[in-house]
N, C-alpha and C. Protein backbone atom coordinates (compact mmCIF):
# COMPACT_ATOMS: atom_id res chain seq x y z
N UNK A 1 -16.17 50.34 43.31
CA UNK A 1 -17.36 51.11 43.06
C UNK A 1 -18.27 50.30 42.12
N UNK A 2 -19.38 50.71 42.63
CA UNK A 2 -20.49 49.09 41.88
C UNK A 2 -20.59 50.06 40.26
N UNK A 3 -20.96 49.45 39.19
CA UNK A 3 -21.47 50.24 38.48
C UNK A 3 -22.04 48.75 37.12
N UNK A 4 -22.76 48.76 35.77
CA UNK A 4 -22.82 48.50 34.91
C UNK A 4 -21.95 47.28 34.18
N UNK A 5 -22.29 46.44 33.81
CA UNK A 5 -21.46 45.59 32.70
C UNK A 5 -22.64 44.69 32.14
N UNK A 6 -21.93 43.76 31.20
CA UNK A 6 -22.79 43.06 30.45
C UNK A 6 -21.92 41.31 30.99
N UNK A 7 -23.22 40.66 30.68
CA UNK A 7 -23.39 39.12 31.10
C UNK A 7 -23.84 38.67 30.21
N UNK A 8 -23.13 37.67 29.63
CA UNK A 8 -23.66 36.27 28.46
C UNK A 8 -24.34 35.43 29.45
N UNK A 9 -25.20 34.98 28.53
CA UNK A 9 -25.89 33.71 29.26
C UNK A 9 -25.44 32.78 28.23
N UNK A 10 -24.53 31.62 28.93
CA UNK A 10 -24.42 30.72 27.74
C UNK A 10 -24.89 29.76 27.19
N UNK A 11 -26.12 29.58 27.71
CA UNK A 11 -26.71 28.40 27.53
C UNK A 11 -28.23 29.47 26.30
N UNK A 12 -27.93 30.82 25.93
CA UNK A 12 -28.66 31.20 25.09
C UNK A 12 -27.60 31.88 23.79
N UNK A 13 -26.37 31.35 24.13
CA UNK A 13 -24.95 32.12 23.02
C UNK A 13 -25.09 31.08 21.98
N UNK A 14 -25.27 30.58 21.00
CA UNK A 14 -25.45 29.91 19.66
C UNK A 14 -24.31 30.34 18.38
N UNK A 15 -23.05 30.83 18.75
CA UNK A 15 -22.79 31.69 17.30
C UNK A 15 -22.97 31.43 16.06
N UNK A 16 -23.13 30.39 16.07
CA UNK A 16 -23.51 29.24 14.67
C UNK A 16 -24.84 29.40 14.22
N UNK A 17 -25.56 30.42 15.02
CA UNK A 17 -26.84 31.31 14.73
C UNK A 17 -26.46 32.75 14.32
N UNK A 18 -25.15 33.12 14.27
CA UNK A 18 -24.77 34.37 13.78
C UNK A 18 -23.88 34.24 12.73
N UNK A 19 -24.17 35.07 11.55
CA UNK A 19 -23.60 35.09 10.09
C UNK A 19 -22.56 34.66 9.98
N UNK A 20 -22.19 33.42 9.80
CA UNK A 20 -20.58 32.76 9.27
C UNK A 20 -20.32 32.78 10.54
N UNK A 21 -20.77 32.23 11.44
CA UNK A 21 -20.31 32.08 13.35
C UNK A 21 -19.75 33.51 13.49
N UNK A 22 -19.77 34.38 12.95
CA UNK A 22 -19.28 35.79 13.67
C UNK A 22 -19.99 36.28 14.50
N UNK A 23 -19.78 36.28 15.43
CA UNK A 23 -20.86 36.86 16.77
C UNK A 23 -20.60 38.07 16.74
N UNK A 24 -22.08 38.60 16.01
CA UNK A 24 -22.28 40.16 15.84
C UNK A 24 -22.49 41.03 17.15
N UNK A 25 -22.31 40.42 18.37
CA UNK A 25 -22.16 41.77 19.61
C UNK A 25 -21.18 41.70 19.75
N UNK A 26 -19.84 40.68 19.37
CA UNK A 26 -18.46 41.10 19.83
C UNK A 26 -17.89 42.38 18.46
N UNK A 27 -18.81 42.20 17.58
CA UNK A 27 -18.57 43.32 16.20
C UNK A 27 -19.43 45.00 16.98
N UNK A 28 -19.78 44.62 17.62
CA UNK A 28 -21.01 45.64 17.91
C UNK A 28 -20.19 46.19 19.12
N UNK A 29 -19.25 45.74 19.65
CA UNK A 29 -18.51 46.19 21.19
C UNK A 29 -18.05 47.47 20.69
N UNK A 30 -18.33 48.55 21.16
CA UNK A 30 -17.13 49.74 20.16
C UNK A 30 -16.06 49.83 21.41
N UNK A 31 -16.13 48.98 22.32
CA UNK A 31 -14.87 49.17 23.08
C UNK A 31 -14.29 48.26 22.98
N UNK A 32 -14.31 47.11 22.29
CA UNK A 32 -13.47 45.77 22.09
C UNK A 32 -13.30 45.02 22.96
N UNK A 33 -13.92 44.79 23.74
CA UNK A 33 -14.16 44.01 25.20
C UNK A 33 -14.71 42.55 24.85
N UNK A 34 -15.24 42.18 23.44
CA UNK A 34 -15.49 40.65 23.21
C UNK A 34 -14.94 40.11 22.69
N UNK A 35 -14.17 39.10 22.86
CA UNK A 35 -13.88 38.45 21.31
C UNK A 35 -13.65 37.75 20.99
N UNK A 36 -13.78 36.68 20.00
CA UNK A 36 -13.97 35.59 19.36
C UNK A 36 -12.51 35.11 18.98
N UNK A 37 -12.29 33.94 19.35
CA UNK A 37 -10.54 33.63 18.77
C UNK A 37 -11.13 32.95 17.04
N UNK A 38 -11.94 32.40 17.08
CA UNK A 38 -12.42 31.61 15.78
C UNK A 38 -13.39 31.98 15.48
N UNK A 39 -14.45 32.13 14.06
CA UNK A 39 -15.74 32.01 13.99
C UNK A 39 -16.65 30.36 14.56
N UNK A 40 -17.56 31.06 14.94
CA UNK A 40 -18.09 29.45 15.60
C UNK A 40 -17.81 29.47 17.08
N UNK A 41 -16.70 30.14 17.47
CA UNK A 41 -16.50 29.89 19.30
C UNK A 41 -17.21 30.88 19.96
N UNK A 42 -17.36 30.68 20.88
CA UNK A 42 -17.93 31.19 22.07
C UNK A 42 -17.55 32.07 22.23
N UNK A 43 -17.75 33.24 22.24
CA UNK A 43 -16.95 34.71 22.28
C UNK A 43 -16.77 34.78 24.25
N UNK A 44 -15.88 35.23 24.33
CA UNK A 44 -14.88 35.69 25.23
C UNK A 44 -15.13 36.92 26.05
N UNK A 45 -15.63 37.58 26.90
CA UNK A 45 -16.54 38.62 27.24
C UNK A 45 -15.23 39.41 28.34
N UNK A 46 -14.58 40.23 28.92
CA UNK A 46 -14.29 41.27 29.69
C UNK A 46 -15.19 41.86 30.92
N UNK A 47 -15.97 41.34 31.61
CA UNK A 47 -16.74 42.27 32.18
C UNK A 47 -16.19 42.79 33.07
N UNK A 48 -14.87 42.90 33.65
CA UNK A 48 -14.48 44.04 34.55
C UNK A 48 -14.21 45.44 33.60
N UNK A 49 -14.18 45.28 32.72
CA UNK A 49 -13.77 46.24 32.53
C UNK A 49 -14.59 47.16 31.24
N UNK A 50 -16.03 46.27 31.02
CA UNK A 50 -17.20 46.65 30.52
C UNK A 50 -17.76 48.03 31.20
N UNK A 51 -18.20 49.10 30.31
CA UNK A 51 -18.24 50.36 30.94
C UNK A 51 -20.10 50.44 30.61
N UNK A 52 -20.95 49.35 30.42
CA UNK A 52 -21.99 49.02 30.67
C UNK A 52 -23.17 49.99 29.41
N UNK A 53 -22.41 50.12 28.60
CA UNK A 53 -23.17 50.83 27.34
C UNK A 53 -23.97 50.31 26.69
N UNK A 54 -24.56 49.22 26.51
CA UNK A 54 -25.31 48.20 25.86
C UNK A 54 -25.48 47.40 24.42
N UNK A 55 -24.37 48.39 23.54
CA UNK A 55 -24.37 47.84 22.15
C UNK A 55 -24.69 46.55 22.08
N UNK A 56 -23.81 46.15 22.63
CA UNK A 56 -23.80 44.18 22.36
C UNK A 56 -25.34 43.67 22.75
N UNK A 57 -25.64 44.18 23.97
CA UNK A 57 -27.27 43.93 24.19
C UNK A 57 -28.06 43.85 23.02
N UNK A 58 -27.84 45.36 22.22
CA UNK A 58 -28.79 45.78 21.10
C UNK A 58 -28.46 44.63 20.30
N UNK A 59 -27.13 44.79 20.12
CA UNK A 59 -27.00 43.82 18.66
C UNK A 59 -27.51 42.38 19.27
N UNK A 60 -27.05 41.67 19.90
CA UNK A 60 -27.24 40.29 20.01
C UNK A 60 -28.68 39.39 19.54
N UNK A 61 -28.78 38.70 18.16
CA UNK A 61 -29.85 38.32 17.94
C UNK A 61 -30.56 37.50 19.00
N UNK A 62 -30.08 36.72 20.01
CA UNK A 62 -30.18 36.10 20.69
C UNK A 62 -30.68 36.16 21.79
N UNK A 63 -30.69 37.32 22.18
CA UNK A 63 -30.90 37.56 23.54
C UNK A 63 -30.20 37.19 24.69
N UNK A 64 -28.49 36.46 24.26
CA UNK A 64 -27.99 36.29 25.50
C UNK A 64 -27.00 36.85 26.32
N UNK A 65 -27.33 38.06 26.01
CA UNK A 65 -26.44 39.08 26.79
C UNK A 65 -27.20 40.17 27.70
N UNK A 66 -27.23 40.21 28.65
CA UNK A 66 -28.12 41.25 29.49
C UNK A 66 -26.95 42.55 30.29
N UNK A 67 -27.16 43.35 30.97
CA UNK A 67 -26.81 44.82 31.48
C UNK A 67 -27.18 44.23 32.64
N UNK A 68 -26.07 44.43 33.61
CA UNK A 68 -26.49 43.95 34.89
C UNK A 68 -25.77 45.28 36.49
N UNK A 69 -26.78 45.35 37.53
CA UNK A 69 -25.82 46.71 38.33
C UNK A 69 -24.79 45.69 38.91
N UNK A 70 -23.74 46.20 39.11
CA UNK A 70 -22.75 45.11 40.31
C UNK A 70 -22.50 46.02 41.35
């Protein structure tokens, strides 16, 4: 069944642009679907199983996370 998730774009993910490399949309997930093994890495995204709520959207200073239909 098609529904909602979220997509990094990685060529706009920088975490080293987010406070102490903590990538504030994997803090912003309230379902825990991102996550960072280190500060500084590339956060790690779930989208099967993203229920398409947008926090991380909101938070992301960056703009590289978008809401997409599948």
């Amino acid at each position: 069944m098609p529904g909602k998730q979220a997509l990094v774009n990685p060529y706009k993910c920088h975490p080293e642009k987010c406070d102490k490399g903590i990538c504030v949309a994997a803090q912003a997930c309230s379902h825990k679907l991102i996550k960072q093994e280190d500060p500084y890495d590339i956060p790690m995204f779930h989208p099967s199983a993203c229920q398409g709520c947008g926090d991380c959207v909101r938070a992301c200073p960056l703009k590289a996370i978008q809401i997409v239909q599948m």
